[in-house]
Protein backbone atom coordinates (compact mmCIF):
# COMPACT_ATOMS: atom_id res chain seq x y z
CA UNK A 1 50.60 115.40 117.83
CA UNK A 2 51.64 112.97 120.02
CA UNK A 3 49.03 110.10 119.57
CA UNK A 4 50.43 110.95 115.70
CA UNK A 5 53.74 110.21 116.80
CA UNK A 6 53.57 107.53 119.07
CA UNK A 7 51.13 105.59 116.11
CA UNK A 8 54.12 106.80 113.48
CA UNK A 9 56.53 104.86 116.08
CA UNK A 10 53.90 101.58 116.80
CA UNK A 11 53.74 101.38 112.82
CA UNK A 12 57.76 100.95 112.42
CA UNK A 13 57.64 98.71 115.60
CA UNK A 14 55.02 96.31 114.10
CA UNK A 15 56.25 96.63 110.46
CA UNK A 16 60.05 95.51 111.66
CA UNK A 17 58.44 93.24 113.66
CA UNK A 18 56.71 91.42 111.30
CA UNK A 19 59.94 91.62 108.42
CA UNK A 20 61.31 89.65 111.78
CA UNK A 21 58.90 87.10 112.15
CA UNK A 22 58.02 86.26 108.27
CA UNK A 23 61.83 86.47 107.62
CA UNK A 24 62.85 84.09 110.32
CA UNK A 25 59.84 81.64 108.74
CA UNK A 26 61.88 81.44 105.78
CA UNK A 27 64.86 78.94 107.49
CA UNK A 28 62.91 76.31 109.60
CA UNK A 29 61.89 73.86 107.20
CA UNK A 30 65.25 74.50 104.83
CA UNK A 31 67.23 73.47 108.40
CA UNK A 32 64.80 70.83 108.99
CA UNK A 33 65.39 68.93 105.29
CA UNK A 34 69.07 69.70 106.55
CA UNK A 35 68.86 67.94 109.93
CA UNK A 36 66.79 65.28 108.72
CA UNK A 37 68.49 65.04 105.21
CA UNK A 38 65.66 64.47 103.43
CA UNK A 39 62.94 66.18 102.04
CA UNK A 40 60.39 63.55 102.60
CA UNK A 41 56.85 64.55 103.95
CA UNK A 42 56.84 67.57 101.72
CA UNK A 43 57.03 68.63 98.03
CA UNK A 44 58.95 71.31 95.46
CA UNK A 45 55.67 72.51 94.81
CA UNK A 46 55.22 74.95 97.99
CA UNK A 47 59.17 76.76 97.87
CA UNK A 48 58.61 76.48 94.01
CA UNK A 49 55.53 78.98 93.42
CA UNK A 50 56.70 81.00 96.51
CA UNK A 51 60.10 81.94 94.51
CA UNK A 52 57.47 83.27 91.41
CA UNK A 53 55.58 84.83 94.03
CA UNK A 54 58.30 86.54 95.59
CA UNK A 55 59.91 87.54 92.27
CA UNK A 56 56.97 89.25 91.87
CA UNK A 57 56.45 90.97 95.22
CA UNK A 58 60.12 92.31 95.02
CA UNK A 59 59.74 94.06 91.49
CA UNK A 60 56.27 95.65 92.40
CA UNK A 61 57.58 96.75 96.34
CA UNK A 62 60.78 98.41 94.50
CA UNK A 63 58.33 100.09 91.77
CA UNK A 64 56.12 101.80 94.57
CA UNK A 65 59.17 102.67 96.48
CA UNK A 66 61.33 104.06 93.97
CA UNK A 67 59.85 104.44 90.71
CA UNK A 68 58.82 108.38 90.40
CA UNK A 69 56.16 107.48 87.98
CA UNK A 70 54.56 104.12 89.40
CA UNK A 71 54.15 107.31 92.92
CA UNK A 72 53.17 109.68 90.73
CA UNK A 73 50.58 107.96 88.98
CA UNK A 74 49.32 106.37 92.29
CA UNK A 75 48.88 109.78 93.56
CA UNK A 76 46.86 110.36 91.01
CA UNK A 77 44.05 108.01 90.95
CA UNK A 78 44.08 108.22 95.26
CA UNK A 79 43.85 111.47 95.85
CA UNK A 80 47.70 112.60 96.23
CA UNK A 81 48.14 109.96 99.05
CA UNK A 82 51.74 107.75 98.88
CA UNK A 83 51.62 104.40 98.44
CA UNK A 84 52.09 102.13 101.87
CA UNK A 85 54.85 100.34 100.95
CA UNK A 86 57.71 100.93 102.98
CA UNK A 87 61.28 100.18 102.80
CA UNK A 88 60.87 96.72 105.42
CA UNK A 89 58.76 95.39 102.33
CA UNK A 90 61.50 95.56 99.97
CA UNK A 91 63.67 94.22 102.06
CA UNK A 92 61.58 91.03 102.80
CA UNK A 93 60.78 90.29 99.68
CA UNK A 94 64.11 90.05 98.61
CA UNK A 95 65.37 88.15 101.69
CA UNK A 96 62.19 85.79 101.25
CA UNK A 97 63.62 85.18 97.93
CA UNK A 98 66.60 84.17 98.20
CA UNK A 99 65.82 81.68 100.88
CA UNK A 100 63.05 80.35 98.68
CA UNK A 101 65.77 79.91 95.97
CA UNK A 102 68.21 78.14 98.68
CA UNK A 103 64.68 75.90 99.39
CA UNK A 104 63.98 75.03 96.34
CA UNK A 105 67.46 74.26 95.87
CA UNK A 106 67.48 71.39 98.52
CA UNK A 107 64.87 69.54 96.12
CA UNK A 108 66.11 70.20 92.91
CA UNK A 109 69.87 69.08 93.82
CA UNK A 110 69.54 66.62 96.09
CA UNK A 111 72.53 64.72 96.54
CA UNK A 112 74.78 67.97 96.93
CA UNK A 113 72.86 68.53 100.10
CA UNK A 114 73.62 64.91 101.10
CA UNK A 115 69.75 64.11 100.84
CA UNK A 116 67.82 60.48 100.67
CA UNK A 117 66.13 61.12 97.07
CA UNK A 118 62.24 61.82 97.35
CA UNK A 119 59.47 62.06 94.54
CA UNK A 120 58.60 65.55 96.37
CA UNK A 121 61.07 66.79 94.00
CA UNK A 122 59.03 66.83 90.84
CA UNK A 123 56.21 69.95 90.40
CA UNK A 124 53.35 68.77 90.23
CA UNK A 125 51.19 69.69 87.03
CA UNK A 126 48.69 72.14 89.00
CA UNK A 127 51.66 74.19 90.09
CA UNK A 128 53.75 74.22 86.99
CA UNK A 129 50.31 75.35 85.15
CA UNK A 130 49.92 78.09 88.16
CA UNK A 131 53.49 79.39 87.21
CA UNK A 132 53.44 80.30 83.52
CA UNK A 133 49.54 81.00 83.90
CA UNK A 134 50.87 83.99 86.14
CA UNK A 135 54.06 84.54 83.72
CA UNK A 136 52.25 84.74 80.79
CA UNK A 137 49.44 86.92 82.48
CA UNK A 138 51.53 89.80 83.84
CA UNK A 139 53.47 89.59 80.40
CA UNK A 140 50.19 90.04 78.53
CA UNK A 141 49.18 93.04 80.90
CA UNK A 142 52.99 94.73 80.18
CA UNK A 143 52.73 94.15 76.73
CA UNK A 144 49.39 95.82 76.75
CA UNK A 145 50.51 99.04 78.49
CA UNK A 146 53.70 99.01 76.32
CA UNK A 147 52.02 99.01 73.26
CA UNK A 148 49.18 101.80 73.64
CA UNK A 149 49.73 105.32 72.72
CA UNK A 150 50.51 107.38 75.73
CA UNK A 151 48.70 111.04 76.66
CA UNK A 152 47.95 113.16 79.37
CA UNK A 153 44.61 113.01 81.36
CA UNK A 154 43.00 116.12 82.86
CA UNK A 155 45.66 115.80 86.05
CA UNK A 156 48.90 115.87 83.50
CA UNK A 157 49.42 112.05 84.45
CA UNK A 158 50.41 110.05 81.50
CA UNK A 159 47.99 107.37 80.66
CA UNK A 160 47.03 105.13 77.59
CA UNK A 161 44.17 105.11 75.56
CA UNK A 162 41.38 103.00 77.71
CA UNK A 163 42.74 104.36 80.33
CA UNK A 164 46.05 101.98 81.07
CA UNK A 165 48.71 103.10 82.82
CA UNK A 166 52.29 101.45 83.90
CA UNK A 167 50.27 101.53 87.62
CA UNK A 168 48.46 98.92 86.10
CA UNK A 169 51.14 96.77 84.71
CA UNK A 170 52.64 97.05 88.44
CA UNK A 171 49.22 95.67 89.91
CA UNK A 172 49.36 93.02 88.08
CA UNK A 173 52.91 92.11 88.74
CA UNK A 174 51.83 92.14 92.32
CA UNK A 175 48.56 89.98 91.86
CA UNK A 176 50.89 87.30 90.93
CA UNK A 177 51.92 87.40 94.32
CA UNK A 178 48.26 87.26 95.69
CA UNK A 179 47.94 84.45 93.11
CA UNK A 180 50.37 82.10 94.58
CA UNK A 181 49.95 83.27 98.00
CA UNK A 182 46.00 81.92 97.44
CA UNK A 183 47.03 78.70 96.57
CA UNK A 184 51.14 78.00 97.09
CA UNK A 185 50.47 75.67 100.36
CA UNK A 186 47.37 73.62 99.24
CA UNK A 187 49.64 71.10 98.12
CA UNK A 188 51.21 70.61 101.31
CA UNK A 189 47.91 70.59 103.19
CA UNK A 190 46.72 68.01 100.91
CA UNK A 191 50.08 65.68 101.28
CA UNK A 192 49.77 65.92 105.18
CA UNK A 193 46.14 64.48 105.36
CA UNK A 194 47.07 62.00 102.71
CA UNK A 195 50.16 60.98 105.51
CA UNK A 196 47.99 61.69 108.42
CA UNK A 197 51.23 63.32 109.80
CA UNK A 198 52.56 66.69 109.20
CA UNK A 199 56.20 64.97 109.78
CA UNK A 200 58.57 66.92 107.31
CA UNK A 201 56.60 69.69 107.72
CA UNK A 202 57.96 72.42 109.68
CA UNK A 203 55.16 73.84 112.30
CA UNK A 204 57.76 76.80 113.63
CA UNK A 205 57.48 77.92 110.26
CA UNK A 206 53.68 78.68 110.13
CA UNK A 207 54.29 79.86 113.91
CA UNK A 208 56.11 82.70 112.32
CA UNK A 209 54.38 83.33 109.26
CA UNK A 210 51.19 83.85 111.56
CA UNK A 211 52.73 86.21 114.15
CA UNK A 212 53.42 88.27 111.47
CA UNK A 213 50.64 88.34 109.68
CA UNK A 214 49.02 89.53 112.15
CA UNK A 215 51.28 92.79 112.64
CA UNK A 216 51.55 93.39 108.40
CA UNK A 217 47.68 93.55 108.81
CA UNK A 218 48.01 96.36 112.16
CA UNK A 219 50.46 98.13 110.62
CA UNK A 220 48.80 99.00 107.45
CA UNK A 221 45.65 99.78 109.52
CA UNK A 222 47.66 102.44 111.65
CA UNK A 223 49.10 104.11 108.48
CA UNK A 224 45.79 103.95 106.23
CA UNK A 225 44.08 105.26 109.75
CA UNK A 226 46.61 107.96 109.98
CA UNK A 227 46.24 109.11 106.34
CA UNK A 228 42.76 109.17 107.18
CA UNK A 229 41.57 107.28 104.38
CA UNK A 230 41.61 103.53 103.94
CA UNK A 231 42.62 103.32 100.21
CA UNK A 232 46.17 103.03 102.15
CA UNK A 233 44.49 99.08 101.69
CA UNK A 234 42.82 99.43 98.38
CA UNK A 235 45.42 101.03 97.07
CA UNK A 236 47.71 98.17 98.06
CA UNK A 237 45.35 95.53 98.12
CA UNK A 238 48.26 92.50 97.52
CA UNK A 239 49.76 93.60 101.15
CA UNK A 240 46.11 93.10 103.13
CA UNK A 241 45.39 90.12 101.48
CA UNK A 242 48.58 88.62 102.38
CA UNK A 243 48.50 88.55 105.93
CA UNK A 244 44.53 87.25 105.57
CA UNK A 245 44.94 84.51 103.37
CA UNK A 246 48.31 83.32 105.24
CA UNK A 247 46.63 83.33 108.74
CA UNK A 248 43.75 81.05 107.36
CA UNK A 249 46.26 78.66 105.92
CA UNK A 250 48.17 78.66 109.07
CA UNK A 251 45.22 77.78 110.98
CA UNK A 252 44.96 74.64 109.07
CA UNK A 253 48.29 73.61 109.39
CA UNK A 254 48.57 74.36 113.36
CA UNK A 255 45.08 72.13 113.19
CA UNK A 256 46.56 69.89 111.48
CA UNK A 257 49.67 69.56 113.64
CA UNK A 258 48.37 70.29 116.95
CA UNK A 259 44.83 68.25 117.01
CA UNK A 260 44.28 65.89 113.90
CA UNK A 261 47.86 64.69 113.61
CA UNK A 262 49.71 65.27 117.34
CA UNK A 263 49.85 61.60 117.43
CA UNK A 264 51.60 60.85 114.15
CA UNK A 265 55.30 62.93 114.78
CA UNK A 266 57.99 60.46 114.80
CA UNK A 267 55.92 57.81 113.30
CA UNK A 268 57.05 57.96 109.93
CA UNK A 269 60.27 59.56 110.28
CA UNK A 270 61.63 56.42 107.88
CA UNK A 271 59.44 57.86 105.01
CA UNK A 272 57.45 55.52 105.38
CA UNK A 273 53.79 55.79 104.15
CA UNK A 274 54.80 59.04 102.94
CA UNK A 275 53.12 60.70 100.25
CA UNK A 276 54.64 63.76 98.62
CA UNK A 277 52.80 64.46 95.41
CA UNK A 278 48.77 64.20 95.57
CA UNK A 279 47.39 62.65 92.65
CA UNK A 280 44.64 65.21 92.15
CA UNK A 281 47.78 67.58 91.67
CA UNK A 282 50.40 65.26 89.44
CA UNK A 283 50.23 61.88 87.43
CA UNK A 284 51.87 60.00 90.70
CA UNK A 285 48.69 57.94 92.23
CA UNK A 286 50.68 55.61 94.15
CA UNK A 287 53.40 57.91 95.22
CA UNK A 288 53.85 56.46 98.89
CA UNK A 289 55.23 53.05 97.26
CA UNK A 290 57.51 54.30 94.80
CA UNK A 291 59.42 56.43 97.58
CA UNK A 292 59.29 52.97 99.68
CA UNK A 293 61.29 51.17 96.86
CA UNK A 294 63.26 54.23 96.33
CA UNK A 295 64.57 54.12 100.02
């Protein structure tokens, strides 16, 4: 009883914890582009697919939270167990979302922030074909669910014929968060090697964002642990992947800021050389030069 309750306890520490840490990751590089009123050195393209992917990750936390059937239904297929999604989630998400909004924002309206104009402001074609490839998927799995006749499987949980259920359509809501989260900051890693420099590029951010990936990832290992059966992670297998595929991303960037490029701060903090748009992921090939003549 009380290893159960002082595990019940660690779990709230580290799941607050980590709502801390990847909330406070949202504001560095917005009050960066503010201090250095520019957005030069990055592009739209990372605060972009994050505000899909946190559209996403809001609608599918609130569902497991709140939605009697989307709990009922998960009960169902894993044994009666809950799902692990906890209230901290919810509230994340939506902070994350906002601030990706007030991001994105700094790009998209440029001169009412009082910013230097950048080509980092125009999506590049990878990432506008990663948004409405997830859109149209999740619609395509909602429509599907929507459409089928509903009955009753052996448990009394309604399902559709092949087996479909509005579970499903929630899973793949959530994937499109495991989508983006996959491939949201390749874009950036790709601009800073093109630069040489990760100037622009806020390092306190990915500080954060691995910190708490980290605790997401020991918190869902104390609660599957305590339910005694680890489908609490592949039941929820958009949470786990999360903190895994952020951490190795991280990595890269604190590599990238900390050994390959710890020379380069300061060096181009006129824009110069900079390169915000890869042309492997847009039409710009000589991107560097244009923002020269644009400054």
């Amino acid at each position: 009883m009380a290893d159960s309750t002082f595990l019940t306890g660690l779990s709230y520490v580290f799941g607050w914890t980590y709502f801390t840490c990847w909330s406070l990751s949202f504001y560095p590089q917005s009050i960066l582009n503010f201090s250095r009123k520019s957005t030069s050195g990055t592009t739209i393209d990372f605060p972009l697919i994050n505000s899909l992917g946190f559209f996403a990750y809001t609608v599918s936390n609130i569902a497991f939270v709140y939605s009697p059937l989307i709990r009922a239904q998960y009960a169902a297929r894993y044994k009666g167990l809950t799902p692990t999604v906890q209230f901290n989630d919810i509230t994340f998400a939506f902070h994350g979302l906002i601030l990706c909004f007030v991001t994105v924002s700094q790009y998209l309206f440029p001169r009412a922030w009082g910013f230097a104009p950048s080509l980092g402001s125009r999506p590049s074609r990878f990432i506008l074909g990663t948004f409405f490839g997830c859109v149209a998927g999740a619609l395509i799995i909602i429509l599907r669910v929507w459409a089928s006749p509903v009955r009753n499987d052996t448990s009394g949980a309604p399902v559709t014929e092949g087996g479909w259920v509005w579970l499903d359509a929630i899973y793949a809501v959530s994937y499109v968060k495991l989508v983006v989260t996959l491939i949201k900051y390749t874009p950036q890693v790709i601009v800073n090697y093109r630069n040489r420099s990760t100037e622009g590029w806020s390092i306190l951010q990915i500080l954060l964002d691995f910190g708490g990936g980290i605790l997401s990832i020991a918190q869902q290992a104390i609660d599957s642990y305590q339910q005694g059966d680890w489908s609490g992670i592949t039941g929820n297998p958009v949470k786990f992947a999360l903190g895994n595929v952020s951490m190795i991303y991280d990595l890269v960037f604190i590599v990238q800021h900390y050994v390959l490029y710890r020379h380069a701060a300061g060096a181009k903090a006129d824009g110069e050389g900079d390169s915000d748009s890869d042309p492997l992921l847009s039409e710009d090939v000589r991107v560097g030069d244009e923002e020269r003549r644009i400054q």
